[in-house]
PDB file of N, CA and C in Angstrom:
ATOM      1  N   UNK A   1      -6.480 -44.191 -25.333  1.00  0.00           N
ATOM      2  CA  UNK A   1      -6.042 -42.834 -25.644  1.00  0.00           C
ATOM      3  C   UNK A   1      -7.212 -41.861 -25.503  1.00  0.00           C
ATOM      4  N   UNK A   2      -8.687 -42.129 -25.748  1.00  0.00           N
ATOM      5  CA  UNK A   2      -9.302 -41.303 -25.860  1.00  0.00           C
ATOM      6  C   UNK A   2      -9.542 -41.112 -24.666  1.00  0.00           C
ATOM      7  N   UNK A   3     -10.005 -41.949 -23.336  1.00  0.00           N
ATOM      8  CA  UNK A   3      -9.824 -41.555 -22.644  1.00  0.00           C
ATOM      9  C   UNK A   3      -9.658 -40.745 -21.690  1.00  0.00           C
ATOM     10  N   UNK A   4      -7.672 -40.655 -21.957  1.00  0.00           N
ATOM     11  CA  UNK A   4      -6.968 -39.840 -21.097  1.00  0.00           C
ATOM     12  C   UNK A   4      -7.229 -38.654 -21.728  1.00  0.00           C
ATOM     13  N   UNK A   5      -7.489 -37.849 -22.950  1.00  0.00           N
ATOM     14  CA  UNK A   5      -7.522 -36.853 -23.297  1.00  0.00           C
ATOM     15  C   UNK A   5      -9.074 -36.761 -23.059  1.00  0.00           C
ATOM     16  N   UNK A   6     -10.087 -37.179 -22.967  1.00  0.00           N
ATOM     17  CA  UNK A   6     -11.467 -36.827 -22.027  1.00  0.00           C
ATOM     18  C   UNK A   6     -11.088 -36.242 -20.621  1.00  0.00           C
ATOM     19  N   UNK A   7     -10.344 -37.551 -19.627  1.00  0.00           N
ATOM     20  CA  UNK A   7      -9.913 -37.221 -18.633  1.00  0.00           C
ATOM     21  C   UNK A   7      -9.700 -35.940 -18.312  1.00  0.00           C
ATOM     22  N   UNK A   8      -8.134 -35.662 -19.557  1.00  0.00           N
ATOM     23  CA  UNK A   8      -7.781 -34.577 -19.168  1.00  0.00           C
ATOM     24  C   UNK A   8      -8.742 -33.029 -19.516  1.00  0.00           C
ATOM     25  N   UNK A   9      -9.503 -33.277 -20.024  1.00  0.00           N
ATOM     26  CA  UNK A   9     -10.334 -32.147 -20.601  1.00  0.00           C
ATOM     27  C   UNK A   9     -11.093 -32.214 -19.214  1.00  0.00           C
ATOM     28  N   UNK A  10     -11.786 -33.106 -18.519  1.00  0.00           N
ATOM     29  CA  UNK A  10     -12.100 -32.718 -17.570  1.00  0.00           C
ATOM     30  C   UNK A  10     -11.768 -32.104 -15.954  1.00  0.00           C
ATOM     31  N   UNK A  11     -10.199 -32.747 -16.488  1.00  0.00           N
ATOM     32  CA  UNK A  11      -9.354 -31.996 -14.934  1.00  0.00           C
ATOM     33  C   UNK A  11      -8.868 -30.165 -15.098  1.00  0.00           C
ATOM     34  N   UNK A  12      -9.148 -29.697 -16.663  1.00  0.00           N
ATOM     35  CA  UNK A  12      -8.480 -28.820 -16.922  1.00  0.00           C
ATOM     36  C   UNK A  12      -9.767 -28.036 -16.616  1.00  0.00           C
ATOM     37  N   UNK A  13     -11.292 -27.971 -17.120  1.00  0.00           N
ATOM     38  CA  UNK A  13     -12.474 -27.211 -16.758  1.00  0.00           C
ATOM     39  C   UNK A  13     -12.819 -26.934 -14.999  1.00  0.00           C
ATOM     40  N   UNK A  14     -11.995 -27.675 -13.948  1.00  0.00           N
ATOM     41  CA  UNK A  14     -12.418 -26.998 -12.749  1.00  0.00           C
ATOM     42  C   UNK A  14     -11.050 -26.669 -12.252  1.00  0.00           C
ATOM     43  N   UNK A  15     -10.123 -26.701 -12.839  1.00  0.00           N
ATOM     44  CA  UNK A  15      -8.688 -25.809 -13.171  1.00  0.00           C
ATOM     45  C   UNK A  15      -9.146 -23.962 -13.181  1.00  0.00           C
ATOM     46  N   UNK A  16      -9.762 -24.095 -14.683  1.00  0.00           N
ATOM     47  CA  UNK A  16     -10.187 -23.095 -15.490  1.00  0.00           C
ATOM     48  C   UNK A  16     -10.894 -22.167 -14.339  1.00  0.00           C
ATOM     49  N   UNK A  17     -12.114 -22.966 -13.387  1.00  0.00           N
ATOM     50  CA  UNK A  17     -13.416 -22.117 -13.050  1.00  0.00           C
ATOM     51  C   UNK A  17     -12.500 -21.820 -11.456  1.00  0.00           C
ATOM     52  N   UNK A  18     -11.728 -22.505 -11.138  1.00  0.00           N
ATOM     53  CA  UNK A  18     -10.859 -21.922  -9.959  1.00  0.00           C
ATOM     54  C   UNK A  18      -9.892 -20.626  -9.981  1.00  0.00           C
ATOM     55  N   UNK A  19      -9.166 -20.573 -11.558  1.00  0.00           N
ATOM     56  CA  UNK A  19      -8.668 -19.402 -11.761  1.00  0.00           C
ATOM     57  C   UNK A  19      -9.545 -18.250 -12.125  1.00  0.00           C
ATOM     58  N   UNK A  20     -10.480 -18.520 -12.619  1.00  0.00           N
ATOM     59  CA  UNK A  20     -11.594 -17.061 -13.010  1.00  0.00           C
ATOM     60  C   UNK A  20     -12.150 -16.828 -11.931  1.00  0.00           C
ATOM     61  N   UNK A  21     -12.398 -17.453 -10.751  1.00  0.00           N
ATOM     62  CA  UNK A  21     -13.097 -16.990  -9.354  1.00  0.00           C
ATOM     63  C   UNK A  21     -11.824 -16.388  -8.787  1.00  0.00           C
ATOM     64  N   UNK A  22     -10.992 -16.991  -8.753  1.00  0.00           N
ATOM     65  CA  UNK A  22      -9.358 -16.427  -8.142  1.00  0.00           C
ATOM     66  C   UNK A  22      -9.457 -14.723  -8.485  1.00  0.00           C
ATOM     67  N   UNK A  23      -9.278 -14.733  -9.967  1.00  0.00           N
ATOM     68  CA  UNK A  23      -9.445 -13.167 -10.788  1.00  0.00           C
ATOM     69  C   UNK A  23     -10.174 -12.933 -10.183  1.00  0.00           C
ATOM     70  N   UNK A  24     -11.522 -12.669 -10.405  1.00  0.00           N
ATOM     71  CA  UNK A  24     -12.415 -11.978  -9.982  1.00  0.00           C
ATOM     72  C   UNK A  24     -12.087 -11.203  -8.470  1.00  0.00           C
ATOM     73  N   UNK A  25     -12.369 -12.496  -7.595  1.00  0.00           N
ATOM     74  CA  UNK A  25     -11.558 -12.102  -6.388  1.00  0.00           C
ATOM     75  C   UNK A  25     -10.879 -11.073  -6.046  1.00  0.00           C
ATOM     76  N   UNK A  26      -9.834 -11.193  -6.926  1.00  0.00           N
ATOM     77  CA  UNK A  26      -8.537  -9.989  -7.040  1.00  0.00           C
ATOM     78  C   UNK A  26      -8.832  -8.696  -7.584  1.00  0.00           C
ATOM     79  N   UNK A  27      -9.493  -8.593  -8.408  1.00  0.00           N
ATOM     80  CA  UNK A  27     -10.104  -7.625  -9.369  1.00  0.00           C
ATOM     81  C   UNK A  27     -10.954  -6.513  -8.158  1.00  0.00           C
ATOM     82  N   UNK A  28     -12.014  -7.589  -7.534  1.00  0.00           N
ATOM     83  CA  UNK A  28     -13.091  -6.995  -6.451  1.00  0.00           C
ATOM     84  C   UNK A  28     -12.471  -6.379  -5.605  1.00  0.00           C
ATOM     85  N   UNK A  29     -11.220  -7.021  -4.887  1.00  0.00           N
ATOM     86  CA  UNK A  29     -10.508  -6.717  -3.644  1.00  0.00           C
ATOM     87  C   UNK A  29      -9.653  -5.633  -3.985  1.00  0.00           C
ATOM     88  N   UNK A  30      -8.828  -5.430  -5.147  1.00  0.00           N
ATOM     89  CA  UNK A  30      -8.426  -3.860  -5.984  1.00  0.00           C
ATOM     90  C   UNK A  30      -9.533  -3.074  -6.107  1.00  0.00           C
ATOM     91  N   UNK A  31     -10.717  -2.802  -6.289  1.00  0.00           N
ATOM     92  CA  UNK A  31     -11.807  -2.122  -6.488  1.00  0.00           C
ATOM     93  C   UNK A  31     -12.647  -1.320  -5.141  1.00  0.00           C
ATOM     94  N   UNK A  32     -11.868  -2.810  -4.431  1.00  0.00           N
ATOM     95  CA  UNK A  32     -12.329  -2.167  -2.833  1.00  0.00           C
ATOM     96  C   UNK A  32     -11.305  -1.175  -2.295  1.00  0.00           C
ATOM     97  N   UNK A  33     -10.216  -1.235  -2.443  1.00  0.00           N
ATOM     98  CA  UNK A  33      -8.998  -0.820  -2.165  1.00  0.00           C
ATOM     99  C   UNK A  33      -8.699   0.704  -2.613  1.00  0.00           C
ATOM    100  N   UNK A  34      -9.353   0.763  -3.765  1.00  0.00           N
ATOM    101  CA  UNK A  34      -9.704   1.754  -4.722  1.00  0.00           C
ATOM    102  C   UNK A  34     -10.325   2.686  -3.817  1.00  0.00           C
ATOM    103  N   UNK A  35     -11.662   1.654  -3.749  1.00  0.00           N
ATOM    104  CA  UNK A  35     -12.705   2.982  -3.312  1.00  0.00           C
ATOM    105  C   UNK A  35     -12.323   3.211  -2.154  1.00  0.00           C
ATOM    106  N   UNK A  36     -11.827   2.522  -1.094  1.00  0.00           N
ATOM    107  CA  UNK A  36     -11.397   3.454   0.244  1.00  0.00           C
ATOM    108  C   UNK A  36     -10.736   4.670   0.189  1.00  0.00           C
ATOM    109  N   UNK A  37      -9.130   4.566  -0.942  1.00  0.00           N
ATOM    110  CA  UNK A  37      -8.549   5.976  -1.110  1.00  0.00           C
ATOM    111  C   UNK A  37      -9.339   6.966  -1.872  1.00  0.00           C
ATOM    112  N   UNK A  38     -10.062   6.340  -2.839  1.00  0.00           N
ATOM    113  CA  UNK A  38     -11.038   7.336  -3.049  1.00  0.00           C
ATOM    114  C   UNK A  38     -11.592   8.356  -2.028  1.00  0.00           C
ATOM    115  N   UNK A  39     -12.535   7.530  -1.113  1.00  0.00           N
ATOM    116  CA  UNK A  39     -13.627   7.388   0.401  1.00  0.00           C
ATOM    117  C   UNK A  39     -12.387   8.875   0.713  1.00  0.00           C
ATOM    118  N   UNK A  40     -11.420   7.763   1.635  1.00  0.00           N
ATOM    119  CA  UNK A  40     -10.498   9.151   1.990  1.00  0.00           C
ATOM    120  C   UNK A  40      -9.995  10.396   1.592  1.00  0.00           C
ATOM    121  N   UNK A  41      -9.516  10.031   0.209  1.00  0.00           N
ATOM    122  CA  UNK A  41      -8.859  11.388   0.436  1.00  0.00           C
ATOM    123  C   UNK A  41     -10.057  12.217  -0.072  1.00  0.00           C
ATOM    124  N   UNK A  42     -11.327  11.804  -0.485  1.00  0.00           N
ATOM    125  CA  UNK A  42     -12.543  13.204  -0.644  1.00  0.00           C
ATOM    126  C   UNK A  42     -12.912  13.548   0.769  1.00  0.00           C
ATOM    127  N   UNK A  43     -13.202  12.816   1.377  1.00  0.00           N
ATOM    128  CA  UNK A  43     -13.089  13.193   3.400  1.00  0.00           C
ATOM    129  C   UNK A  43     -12.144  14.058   3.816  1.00  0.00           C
ATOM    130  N   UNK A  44     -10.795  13.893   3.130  1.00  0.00           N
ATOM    131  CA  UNK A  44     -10.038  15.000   3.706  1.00  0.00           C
ATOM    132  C   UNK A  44     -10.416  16.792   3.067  1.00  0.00           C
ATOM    133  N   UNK A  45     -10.947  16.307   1.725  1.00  0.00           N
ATOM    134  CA  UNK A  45     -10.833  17.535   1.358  1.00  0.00           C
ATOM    135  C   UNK A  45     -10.063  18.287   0.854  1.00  0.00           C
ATOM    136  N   UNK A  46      -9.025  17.789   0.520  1.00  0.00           N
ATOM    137  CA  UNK A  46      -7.688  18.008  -0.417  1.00  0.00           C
ATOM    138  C   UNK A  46      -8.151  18.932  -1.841  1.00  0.00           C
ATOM    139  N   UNK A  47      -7.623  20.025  -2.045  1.00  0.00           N
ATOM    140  CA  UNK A  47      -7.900  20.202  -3.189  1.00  0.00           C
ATOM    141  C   UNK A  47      -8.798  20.862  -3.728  1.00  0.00           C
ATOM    142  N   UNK A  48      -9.619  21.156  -2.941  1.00  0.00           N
ATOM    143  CA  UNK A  48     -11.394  21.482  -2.813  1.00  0.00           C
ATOM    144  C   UNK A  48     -10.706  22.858  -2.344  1.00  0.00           C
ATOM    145  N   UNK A  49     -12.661  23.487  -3.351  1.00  0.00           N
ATOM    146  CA  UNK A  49     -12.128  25.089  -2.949  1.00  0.00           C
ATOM    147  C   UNK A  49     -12.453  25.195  -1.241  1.00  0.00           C
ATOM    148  N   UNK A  50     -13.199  24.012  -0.786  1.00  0.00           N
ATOM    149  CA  UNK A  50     -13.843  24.476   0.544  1.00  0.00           C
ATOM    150  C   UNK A  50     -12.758  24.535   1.230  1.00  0.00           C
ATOM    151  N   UNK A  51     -11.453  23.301   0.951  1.00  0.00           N
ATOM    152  CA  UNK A  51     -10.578  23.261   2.170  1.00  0.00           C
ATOM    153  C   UNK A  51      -9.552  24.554   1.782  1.00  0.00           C
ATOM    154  N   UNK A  52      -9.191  24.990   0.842  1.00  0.00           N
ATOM    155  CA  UNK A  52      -8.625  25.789   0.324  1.00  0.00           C
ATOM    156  C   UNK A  52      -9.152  27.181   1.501  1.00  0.00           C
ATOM    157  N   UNK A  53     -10.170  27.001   1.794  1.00  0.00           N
ATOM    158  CA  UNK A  53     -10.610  27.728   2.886  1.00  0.00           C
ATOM    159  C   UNK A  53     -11.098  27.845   3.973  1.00  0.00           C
ATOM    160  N   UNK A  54     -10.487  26.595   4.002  1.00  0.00           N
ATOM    161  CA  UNK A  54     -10.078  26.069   6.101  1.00  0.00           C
ATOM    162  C   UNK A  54     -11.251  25.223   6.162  1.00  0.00           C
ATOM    163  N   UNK A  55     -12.521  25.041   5.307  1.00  0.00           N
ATOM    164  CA  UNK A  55     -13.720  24.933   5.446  1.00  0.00           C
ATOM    165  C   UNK A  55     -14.165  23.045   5.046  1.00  0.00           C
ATOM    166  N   UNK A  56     -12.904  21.843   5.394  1.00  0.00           N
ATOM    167  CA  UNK A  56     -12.783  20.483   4.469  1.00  0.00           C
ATOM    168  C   UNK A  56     -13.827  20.086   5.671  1.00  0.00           C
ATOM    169  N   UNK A  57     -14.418  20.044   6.495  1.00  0.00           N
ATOM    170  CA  UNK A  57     -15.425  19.940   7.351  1.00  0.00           C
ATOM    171  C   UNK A  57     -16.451  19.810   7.176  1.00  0.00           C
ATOM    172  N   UNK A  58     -16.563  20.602   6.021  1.00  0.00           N
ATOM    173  CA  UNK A  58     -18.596  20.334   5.556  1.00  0.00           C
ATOM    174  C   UNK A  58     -18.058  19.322   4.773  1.00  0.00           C
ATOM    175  N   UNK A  59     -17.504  18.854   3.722  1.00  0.00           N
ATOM    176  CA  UNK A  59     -16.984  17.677   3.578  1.00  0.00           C
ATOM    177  C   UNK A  59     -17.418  16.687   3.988  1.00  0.00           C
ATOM    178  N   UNK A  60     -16.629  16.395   5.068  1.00  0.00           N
ATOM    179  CA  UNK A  60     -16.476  15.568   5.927  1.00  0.00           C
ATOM    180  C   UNK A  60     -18.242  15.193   6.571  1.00  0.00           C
ATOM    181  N   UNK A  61     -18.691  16.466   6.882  1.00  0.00           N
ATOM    182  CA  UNK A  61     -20.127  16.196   7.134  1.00  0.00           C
ATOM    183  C   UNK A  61     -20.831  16.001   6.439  1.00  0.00           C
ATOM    184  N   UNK A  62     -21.092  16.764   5.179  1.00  0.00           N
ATOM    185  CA  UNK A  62     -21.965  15.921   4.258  1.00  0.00           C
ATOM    186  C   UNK A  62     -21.784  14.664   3.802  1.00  0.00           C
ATOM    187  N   UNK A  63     -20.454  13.967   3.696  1.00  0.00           N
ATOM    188  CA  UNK A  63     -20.293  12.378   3.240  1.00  0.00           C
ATOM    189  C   UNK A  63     -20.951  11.506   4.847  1.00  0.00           C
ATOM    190  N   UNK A  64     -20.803  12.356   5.605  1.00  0.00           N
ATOM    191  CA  UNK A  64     -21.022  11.482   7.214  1.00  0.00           C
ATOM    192  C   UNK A  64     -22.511  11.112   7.269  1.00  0.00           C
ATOM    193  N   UNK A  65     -23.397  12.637   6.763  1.00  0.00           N
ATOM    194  CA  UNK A  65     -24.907  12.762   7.355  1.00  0.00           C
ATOM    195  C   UNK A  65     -25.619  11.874   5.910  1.00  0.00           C
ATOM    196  N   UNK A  66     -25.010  11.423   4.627  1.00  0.00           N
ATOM    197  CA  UNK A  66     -25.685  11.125   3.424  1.00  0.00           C
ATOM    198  C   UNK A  66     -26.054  12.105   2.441  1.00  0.00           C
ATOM    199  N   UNK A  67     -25.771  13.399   2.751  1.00  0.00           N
ATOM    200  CA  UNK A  67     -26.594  14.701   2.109  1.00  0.00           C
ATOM    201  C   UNK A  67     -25.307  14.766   0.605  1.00  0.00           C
ATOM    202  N   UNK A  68     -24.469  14.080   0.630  1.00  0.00           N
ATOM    203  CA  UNK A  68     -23.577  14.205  -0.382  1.00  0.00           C
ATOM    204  C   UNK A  68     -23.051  12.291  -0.454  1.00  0.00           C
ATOM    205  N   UNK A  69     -22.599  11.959  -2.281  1.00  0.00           N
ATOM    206  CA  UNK A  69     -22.141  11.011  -2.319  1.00  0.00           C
ATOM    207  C   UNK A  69     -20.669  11.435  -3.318  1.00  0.00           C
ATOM    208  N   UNK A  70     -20.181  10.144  -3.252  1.00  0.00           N
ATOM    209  CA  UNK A  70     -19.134   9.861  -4.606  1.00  0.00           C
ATOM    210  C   UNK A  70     -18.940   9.485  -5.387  1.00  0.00           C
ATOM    211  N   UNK A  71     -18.747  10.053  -6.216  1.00  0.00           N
ATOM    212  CA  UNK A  71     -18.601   9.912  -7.318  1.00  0.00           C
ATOM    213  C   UNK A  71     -17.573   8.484  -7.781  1.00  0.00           C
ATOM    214  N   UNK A  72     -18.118   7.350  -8.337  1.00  0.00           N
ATOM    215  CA  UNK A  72     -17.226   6.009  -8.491  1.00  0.00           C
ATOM    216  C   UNK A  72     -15.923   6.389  -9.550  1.00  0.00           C
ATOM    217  N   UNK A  73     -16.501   7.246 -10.547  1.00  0.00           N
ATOM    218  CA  UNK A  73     -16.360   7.487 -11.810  1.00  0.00           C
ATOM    219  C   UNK A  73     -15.272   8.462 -11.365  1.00  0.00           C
ATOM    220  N   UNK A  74     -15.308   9.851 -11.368  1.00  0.00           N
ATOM    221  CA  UNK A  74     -14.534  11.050 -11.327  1.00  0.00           C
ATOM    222  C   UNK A  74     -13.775  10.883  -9.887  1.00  0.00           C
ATOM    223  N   UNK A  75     -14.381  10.572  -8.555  1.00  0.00           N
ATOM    224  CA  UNK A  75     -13.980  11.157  -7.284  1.00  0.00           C
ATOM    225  C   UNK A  75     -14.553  11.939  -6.512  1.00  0.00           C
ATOM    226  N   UNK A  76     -15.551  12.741  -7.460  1.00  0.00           N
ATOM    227  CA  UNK A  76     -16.018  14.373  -7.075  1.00  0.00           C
ATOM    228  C   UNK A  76     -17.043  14.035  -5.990  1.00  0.00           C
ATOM    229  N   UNK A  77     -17.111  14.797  -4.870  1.00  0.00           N
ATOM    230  CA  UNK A  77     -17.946  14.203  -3.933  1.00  0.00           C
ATOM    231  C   UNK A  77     -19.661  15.308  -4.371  1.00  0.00           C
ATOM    232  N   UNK A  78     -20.321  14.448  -4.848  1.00  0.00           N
ATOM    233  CA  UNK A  78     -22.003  15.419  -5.641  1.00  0.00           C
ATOM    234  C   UNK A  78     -23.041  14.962  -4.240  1.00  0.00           C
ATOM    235  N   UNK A  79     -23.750  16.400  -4.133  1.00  0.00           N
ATOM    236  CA  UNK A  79     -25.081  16.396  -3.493  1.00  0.00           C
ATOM    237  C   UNK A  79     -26.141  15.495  -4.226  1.00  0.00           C
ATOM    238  N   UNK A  80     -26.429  14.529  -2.987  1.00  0.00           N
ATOM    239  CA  UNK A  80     -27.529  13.455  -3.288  1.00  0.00           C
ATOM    240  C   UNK A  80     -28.579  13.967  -4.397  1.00  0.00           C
ATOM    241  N   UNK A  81     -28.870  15.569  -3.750  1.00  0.00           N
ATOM    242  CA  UNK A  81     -30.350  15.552  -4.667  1.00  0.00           C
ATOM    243  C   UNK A  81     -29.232  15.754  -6.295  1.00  0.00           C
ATOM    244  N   UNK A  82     -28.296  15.898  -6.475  1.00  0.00           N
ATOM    245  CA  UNK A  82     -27.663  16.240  -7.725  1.00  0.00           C
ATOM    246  C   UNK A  82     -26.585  15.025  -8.332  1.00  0.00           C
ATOM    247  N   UNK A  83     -27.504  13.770  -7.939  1.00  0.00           N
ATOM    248  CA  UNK A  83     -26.521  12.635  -8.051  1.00  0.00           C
ATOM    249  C   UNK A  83     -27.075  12.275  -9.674  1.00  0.00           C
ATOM    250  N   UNK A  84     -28.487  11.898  -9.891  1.00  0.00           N
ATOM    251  CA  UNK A  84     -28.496  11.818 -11.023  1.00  0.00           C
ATOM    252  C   UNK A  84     -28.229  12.375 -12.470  1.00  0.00           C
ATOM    253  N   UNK A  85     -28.426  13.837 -12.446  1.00  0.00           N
ATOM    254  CA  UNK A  85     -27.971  14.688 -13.223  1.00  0.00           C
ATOM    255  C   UNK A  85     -25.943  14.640 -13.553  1.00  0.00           C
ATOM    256  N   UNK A  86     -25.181  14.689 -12.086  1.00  0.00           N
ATOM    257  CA  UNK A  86     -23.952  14.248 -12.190  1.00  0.00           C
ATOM    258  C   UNK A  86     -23.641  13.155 -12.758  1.00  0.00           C
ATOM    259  N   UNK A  87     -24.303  11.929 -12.747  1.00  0.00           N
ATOM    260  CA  UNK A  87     -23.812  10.909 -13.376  1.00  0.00           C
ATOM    261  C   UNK A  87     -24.474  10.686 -14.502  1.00  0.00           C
ATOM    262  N   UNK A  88     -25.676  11.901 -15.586  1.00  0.00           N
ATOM    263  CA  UNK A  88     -25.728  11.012 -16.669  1.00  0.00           C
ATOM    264  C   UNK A  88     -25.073  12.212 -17.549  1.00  0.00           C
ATOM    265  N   UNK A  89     -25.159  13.303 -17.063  1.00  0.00           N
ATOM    266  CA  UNK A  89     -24.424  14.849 -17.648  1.00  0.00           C
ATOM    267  C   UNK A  89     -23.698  15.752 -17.741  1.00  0.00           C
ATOM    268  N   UNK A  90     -23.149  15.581 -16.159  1.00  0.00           N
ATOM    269  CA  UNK A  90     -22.205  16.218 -15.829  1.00  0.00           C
ATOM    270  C   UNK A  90     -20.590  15.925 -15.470  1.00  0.00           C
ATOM    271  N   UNK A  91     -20.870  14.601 -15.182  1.00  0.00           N
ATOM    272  CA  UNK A  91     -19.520  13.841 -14.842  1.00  0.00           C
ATOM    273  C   UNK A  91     -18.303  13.978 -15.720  1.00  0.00           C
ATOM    274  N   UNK A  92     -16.976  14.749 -15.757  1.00  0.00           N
ATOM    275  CA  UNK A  92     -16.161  14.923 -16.546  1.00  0.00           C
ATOM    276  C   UNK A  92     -15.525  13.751 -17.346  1.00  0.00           C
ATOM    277  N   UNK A  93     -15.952  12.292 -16.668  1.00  0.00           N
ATOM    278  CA  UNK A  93     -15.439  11.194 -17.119  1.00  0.00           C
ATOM    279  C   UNK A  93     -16.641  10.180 -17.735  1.00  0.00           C
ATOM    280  N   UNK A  94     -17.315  10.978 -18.295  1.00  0.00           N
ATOM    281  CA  UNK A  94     -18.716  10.272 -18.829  1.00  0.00           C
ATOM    282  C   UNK A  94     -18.231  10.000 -20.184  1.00  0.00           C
ATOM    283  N   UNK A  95     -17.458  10.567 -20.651  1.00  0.00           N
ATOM    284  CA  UNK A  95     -16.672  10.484 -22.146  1.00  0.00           C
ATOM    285  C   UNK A  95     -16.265   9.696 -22.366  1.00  0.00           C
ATOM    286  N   UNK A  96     -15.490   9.036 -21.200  1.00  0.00           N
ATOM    287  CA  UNK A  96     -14.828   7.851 -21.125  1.00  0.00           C
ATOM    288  C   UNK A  96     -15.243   6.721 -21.615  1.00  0.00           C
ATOM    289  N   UNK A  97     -16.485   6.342 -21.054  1.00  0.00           N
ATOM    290  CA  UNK A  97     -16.829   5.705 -20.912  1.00  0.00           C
ATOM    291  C   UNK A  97     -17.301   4.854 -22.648  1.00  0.00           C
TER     292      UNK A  97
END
């Protein structure tokens, strides 16, 4: 008897470490999925006072040339030199956190 319940304790621990890599997996691959519509729709420019004035182009160029990033957190697409300040002070979703 003791045994089979050793046994089974050991068939159930690479059970266990196959489903938490599985998750993870899934978790990462939603996260990626995430950030593309993120990626996009700040590229389009939706919403923004720039496109609001025909202007979703610098947009588009500053995410292209590096001179601007995104925001993981909010969406908001922030100028590189204003990345740190955005993410420890300014970020509307820092509250959240």
């Amino acid at each position: 008897y003791q045994r089979r319940v050793h046994g089974g304790e050991e068939a159930v621990i690479p059970t266990l470490d196959r489903a938490k890599a599985q998750h993870e997996h899934e978790v990462a691959e939603a996260k990626r999925k995430q950030d593309a519509v993120m990626v996009k729709t700040a590229m389009s420019g939706e919403g923004t006072v720039l496109s609001e004035s025909g202007q979703e182009s610098v947009i588009r160029e500053s995410m292209r040339s590096g001179e601007s990033v995104l925001c993981r957190r909010c969406g908001g697409v922030v100028g590189r030199e204003r990345w740190e300040a955005h993410s420890t002070l300014w970020c509307p979703l820092l509250e959240d956190e």
